[in-house]
Protein backbone atom coordinates (compact mmCIF):
# COMPACT_ATOMS: atom_id res chain seq x y z
CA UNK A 1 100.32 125.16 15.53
CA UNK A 2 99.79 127.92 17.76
CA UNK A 3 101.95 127.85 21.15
CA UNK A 4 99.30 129.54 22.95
CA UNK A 5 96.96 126.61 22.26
CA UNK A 6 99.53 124.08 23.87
CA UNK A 7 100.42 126.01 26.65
CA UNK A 8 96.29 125.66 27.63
CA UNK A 9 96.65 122.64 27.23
CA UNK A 10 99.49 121.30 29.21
CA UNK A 11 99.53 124.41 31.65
CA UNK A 12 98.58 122.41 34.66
CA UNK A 13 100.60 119.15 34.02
CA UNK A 14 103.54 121.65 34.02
CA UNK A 15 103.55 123.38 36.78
CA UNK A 16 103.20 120.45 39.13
CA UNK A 17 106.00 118.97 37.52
CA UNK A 18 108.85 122.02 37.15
CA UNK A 19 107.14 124.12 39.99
CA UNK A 20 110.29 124.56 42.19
CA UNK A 21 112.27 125.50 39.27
CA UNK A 22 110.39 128.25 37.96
CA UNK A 23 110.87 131.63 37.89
CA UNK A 24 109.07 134.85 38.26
CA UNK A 25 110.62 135.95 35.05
CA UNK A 26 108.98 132.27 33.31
CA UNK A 27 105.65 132.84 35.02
CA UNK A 28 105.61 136.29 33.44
CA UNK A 29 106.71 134.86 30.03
CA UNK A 30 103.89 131.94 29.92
CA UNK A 31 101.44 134.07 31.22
CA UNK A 32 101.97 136.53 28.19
CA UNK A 33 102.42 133.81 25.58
CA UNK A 34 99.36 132.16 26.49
CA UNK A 35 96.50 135.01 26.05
CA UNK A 36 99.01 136.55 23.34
CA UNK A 37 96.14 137.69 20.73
CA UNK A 38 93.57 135.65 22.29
CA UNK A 39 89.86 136.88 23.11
CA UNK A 40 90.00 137.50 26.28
CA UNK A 41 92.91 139.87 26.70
CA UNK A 42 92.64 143.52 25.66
CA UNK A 43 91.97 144.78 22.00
CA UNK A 44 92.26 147.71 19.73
CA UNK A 45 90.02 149.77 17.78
CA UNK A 46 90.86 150.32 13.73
CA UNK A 47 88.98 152.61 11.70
CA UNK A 48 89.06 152.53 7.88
CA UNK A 49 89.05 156.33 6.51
CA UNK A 50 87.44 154.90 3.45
CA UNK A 51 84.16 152.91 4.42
CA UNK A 52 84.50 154.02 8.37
CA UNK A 53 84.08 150.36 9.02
CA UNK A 54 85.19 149.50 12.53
CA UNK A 55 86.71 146.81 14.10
CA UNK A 56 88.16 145.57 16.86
CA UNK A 57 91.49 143.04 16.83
CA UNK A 58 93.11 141.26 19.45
CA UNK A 59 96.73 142.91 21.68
CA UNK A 60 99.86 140.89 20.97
CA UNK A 61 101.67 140.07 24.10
CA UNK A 62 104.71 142.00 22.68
CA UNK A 63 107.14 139.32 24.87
CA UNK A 64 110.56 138.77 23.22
CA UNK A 65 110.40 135.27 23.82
CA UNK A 66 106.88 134.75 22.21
CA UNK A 67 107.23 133.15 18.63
CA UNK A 68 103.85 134.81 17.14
CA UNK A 69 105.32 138.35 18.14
CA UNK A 70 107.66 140.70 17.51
CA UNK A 71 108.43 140.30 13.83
CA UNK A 72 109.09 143.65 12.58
CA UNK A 73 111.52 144.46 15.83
CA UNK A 74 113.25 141.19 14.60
CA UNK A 75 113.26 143.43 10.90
CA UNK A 76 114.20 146.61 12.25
CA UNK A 77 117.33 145.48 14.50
CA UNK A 78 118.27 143.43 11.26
CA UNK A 79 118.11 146.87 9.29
CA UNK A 80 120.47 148.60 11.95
CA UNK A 81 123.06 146.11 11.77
CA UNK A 82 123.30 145.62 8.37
CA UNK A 83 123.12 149.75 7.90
CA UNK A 84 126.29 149.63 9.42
CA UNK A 85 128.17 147.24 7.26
CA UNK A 86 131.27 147.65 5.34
CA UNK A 87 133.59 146.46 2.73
CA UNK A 88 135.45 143.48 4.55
CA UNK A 89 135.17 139.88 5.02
CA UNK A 90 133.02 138.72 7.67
CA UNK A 91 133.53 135.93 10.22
CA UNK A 92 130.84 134.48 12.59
CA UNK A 93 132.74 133.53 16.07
CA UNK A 94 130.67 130.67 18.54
CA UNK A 95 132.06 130.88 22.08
CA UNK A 96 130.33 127.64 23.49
CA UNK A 97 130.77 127.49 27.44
CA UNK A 98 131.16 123.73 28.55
CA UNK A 99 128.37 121.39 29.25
CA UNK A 100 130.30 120.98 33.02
CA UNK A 101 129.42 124.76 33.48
CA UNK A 102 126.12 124.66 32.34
CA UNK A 103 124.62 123.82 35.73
CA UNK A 104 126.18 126.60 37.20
CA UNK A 105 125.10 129.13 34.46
CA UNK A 106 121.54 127.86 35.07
CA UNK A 107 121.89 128.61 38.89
CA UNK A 108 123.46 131.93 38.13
CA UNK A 109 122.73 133.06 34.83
CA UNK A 110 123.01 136.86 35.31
CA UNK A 111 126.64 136.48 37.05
CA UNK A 112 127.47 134.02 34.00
CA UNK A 113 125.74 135.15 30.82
CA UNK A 114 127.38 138.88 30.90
CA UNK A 115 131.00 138.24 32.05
CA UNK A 116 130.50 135.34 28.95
CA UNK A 117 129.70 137.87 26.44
CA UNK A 118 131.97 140.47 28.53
CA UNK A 119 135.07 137.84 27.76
CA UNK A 120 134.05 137.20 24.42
CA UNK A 121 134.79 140.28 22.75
CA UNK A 122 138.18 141.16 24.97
CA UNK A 123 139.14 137.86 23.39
CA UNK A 124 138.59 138.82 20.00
CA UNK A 125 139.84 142.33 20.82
CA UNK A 126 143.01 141.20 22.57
CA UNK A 127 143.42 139.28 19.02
CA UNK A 128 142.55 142.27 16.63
CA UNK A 129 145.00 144.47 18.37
CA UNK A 130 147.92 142.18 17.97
CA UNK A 131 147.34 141.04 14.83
CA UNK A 132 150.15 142.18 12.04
CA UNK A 133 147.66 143.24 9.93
CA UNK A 134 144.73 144.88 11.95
CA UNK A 135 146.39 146.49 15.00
CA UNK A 136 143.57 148.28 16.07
CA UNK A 137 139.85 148.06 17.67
CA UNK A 138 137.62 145.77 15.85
CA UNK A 139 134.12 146.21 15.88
CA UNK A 140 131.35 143.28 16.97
CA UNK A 141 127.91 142.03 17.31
CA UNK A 142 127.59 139.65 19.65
CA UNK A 143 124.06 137.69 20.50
CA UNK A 144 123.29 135.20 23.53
CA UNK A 145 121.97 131.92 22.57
CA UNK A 146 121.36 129.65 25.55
CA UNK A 147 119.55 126.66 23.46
CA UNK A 148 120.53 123.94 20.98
CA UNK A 149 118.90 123.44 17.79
CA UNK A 150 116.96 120.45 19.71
CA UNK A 151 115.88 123.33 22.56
CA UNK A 152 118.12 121.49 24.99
CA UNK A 153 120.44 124.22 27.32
CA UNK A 154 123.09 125.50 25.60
CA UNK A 155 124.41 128.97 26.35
CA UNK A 156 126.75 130.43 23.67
CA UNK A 157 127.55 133.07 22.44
CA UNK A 158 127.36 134.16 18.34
CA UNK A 159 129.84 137.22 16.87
CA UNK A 160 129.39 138.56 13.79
CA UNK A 161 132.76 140.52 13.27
CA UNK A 162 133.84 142.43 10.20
CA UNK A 163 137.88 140.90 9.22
CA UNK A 164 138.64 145.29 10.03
CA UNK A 165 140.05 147.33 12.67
CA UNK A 166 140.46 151.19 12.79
CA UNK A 167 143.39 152.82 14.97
CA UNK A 168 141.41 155.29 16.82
CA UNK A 169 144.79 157.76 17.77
CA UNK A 170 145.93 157.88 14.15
CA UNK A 171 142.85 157.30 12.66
CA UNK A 172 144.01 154.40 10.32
CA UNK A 173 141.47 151.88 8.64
CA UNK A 174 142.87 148.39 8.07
CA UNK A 175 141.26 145.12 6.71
CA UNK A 176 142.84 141.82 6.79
CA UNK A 177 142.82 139.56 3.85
CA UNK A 178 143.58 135.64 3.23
CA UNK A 179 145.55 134.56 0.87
CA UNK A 180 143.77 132.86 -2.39
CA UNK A 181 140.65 131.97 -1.81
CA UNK A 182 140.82 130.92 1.81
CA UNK A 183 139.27 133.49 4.42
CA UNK A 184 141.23 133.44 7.75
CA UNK A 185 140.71 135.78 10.91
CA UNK A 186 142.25 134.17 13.72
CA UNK A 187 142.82 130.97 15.62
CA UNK A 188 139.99 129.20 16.82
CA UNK A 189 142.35 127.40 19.35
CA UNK A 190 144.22 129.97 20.46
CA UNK A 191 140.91 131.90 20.52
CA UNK A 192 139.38 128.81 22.90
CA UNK A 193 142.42 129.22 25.40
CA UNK A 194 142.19 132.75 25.80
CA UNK A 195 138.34 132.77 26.05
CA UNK A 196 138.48 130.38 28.78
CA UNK A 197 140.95 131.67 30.90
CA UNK A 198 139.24 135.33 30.97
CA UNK A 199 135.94 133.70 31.45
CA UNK A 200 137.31 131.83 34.82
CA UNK A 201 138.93 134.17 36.15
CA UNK A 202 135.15 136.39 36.08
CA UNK A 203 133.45 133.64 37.33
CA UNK A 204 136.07 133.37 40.45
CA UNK A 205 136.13 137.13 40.70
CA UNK A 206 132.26 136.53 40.56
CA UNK A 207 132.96 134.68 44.40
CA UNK A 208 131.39 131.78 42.04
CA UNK A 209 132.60 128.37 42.90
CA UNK A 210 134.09 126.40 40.03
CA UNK A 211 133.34 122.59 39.58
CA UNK A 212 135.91 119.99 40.31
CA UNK A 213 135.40 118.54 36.81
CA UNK A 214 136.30 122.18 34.84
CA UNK A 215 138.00 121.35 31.21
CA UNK A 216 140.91 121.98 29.81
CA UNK A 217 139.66 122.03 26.32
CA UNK A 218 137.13 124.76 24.88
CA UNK A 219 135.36 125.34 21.90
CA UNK A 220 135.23 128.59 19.76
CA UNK A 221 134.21 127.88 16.37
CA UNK A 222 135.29 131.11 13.58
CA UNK A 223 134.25 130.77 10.36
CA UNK A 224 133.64 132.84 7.07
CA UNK A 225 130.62 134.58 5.98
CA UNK A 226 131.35 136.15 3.81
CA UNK A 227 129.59 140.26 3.66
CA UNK A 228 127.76 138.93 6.76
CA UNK A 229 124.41 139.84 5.39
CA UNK A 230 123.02 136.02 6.25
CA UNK A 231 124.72 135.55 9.61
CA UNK A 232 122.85 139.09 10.64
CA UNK A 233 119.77 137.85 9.60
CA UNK A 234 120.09 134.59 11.20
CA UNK A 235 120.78 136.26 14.46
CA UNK A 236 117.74 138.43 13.96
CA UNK A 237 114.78 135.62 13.38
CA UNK A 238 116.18 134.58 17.20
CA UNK A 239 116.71 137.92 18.99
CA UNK A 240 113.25 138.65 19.82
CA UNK A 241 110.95 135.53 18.52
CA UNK A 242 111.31 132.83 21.07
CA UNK A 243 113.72 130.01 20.25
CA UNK A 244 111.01 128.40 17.60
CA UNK A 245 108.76 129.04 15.09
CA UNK A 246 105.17 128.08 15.01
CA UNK A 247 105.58 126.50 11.88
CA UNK A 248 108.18 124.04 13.16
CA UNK A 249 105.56 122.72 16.08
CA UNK A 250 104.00 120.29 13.70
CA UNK A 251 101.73 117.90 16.05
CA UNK A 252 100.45 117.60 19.47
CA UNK A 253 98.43 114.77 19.96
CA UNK A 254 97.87 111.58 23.23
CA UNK A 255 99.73 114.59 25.41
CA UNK A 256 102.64 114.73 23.14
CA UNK A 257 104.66 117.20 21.21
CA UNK A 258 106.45 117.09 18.15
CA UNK A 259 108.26 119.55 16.45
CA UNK A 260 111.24 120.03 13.94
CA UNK A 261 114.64 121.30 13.73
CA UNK A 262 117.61 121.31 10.95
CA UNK A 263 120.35 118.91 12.68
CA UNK A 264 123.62 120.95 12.02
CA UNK A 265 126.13 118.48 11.29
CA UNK A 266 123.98 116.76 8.68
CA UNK A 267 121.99 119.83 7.88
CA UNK A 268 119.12 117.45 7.49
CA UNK A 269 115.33 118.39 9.15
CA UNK A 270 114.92 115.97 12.04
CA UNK A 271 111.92 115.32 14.58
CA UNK A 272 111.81 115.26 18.24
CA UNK A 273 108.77 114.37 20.51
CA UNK A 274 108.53 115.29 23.90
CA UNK A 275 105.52 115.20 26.88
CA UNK A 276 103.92 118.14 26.41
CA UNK A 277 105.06 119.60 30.09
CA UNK A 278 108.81 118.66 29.18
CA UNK A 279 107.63 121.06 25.45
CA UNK A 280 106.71 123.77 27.92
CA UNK A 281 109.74 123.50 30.21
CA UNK A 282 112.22 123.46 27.07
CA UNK A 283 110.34 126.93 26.01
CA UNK A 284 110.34 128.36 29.28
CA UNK A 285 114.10 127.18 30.52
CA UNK A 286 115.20 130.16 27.73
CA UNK A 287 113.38 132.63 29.06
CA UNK A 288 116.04 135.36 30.07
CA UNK A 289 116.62 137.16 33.02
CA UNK A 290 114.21 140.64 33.32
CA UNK A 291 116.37 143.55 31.62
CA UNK A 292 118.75 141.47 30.12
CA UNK A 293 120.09 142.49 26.98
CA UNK A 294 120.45 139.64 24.64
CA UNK A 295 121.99 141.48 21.97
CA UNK A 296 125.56 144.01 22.29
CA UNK A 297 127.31 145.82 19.84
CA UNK A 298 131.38 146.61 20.84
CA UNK A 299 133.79 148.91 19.18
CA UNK A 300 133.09 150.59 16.23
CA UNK A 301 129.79 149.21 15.97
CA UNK A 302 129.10 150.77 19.59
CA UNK A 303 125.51 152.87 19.53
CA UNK A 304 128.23 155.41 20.89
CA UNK A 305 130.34 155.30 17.74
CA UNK A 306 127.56 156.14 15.06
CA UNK A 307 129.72 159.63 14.44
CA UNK A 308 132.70 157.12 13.58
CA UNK A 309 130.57 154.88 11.06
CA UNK A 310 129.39 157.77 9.44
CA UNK A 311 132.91 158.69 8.77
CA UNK A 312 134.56 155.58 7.86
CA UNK A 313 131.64 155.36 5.23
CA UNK A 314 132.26 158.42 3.71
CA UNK A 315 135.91 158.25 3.38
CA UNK A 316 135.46 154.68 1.64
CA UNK A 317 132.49 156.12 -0.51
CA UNK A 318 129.74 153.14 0.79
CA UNK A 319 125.57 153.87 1.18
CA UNK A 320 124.81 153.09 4.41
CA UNK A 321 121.24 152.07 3.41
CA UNK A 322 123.09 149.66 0.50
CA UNK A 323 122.10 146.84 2.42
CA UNK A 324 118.08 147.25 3.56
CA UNK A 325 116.77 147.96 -0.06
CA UNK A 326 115.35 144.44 0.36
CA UNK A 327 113.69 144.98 4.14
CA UNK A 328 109.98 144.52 4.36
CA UNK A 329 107.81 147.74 6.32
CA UNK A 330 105.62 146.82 8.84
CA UNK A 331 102.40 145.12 7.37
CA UNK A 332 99.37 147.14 7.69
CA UNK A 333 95.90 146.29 8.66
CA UNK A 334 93.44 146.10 5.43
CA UNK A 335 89.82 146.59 5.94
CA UNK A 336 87.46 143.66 4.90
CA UNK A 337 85.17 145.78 3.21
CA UNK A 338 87.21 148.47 0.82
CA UNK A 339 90.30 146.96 0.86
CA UNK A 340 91.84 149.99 2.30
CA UNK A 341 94.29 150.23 4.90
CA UNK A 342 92.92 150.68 8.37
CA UNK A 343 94.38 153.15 11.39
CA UNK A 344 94.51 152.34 15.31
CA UNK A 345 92.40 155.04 16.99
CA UNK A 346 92.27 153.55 20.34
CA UNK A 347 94.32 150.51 22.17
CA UNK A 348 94.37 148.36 25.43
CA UNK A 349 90.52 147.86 25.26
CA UNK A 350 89.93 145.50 27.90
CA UNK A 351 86.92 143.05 28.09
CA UNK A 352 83.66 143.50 30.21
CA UNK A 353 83.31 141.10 32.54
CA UNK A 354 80.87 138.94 32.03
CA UNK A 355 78.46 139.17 35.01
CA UNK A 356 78.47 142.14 36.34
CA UNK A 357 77.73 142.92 40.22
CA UNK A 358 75.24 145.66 40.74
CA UNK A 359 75.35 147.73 43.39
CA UNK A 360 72.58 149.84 45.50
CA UNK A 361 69.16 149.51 47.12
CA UNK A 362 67.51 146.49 46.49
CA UNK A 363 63.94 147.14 46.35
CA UNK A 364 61.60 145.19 48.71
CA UNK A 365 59.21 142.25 48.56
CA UNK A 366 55.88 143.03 49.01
């Protein structure tokens, strides 16, 4: 079910309810969603060099958070990231801030959401350097998530991090191995502790205050993934689609909304149905701050460190495209009549209005 046909539907009924806790940046976002390849936004012109048939087809509203957009940026940040893998074991790190901070991060989500993925990778560099076997910089990928497989708020943040470190001044490349069978990178507890006491002391530094209720206890989950191609491409379906698929919305019917999700404990598929105004709000609450980068790369993954990929591929003999043989190009636009495929020529072709106001001398009644 398309989102755009829900958020016509229940526009109104939302913002009376969650108008004081709106945003500009949400108005933007359900503005774009909602005429996002619609008829009455703007269109482009494709010609087919075959048949010269012309047609015209609807804009997408190109907004990261739109599900029905933005598929082959999803692709191509998948195909950077795994163009930069290497031969190690790969762990996927959750840094989960506490549901008593949540409120806070919701007030103050630019002051909250960078020192949390800030903290997050000094954590797991603070680990990699004083680790027997790495003792060097590791190298990261790190993705904000801020909902819950149910859509409820839950900022977190995912690392994909490769079980390696290199030792920049003497140029050493180290991996770290388990023993057996059994993939280890470092203590999730110890991890937890260390995480939250950089993260509060940014928040206080912030001039942030902390709630009365703050626990002693976090949670950072670290678990193998082996090569890391799946966790990458699990982080890409979210990074620029919205927080769910059209395909999961599966009814809206007597003003309500029901969709599915994969419960992660059980890993069964389970339903939830919602108002459709509390649907809207549970899209909209994700929306991110204008300019904010969901998505970082640290250490030898830095954009900045491309020179130093290059070279610890070379000296361990890897093909840096080994791992996009199986990425899909951008689908192209086939004419109706030939068959052929079909060019852009011109874009942002905006409707006429429909009654149109004429101007000049009227003439006179005789």
């Amino acid at each position: 079910m398309r989102l755009s046909s829900i958020i016509t539907a229940f526009e109104a009924p939302f913002l009376a309810q969650y108008q004081e806790y709106l945003l500009p940046s949400h108005r933007r976002a359900l503005a774009a969603m909602k005429d996002c390849r619609s008829q009455l936004g703007p269109k482009m012109q494709a010609a087919c060099d075959s048949c010269h048939h012309q047609m015209l087809v609807p804009h997408s509203c190109g907004h990261r958070n739109c599900p029905h957009c933005q598929s082959h940026e999803s692709q191509q940040w998948i195909e950077r990231q795994l163009k930069k893998q290497l031969p190690a074991d790969y762990f996927l790190l959750t840094f989960t801030l506490p549901a008593e901070l949540r409120s806070l991060a919701w007030r103050h989500q630019r002051a909250i959401y960078t020192p949390m993925t800030r903290c997050s990778w000094e954590t797991v560099c603070t680990f990699s350097q004083n680790d027997r076997q790495l003792q060097g910089m590791p190298g990261a990928t790190t993705v904000l998530h801020t909902h819950s497989r149910r859509l409820d708020y839950h900022p977190h943040i995912h690392m994909v991090v490769p079980a390696a470190a290199i030792h920049v001044a003497k140029r050493l490349w180290r991996t770290k191995k388990g023993k057996g069978k059994r993939r280890y990178l470092f203590n999730h507890k110890a991890l937890a502790k260390v995480f939250r006491a950089k993260l509060l002391a940014a928040i206080s530094q912030a001039g942030l205050a902390l709630p009365d209720a703050t626990p002693k206890d976090w949670v950072v989950d670290c678990k193998a993934v082996g090569s890391g191609d799946k966790a990458l491409v699990y982080l890409g379906r979210y990074l620029y689609r919205g927080v769910i698929q059209e395909q999961d919305i599966v009814a809206c019917e007597n003003g309500q909304v029901t969709f599915r999700y994969r419960n992660g404990k059980t890993r069964e598929i389970e339903y939830r149905t919602v108002p459709g105004a509390q649907f809207l709000w549970l899209i909209v609450q994700h929306v991110l701050p204008k300019g904010f980068r969901r998505a970082r790369n640290y250490g030898f993954l830095h954009p900045n460190s491309k020179r130093l990929i290059q070279l610890i591929q070379y000296l361990l003999n890897l093909d840096p495209n080994r791992g996009v043989a199986w990425m899909r190009a951008r689908p192209k636009l086939i004419c109706r009549c030939c068959g052929a495929p079909m060019k852009i020529i011109r874009t942002r072709i905006f409707p006429e209005p429909r009654c149109k106001i004429k101007t000049g001398i009227m003439p006179m009644a005789m």
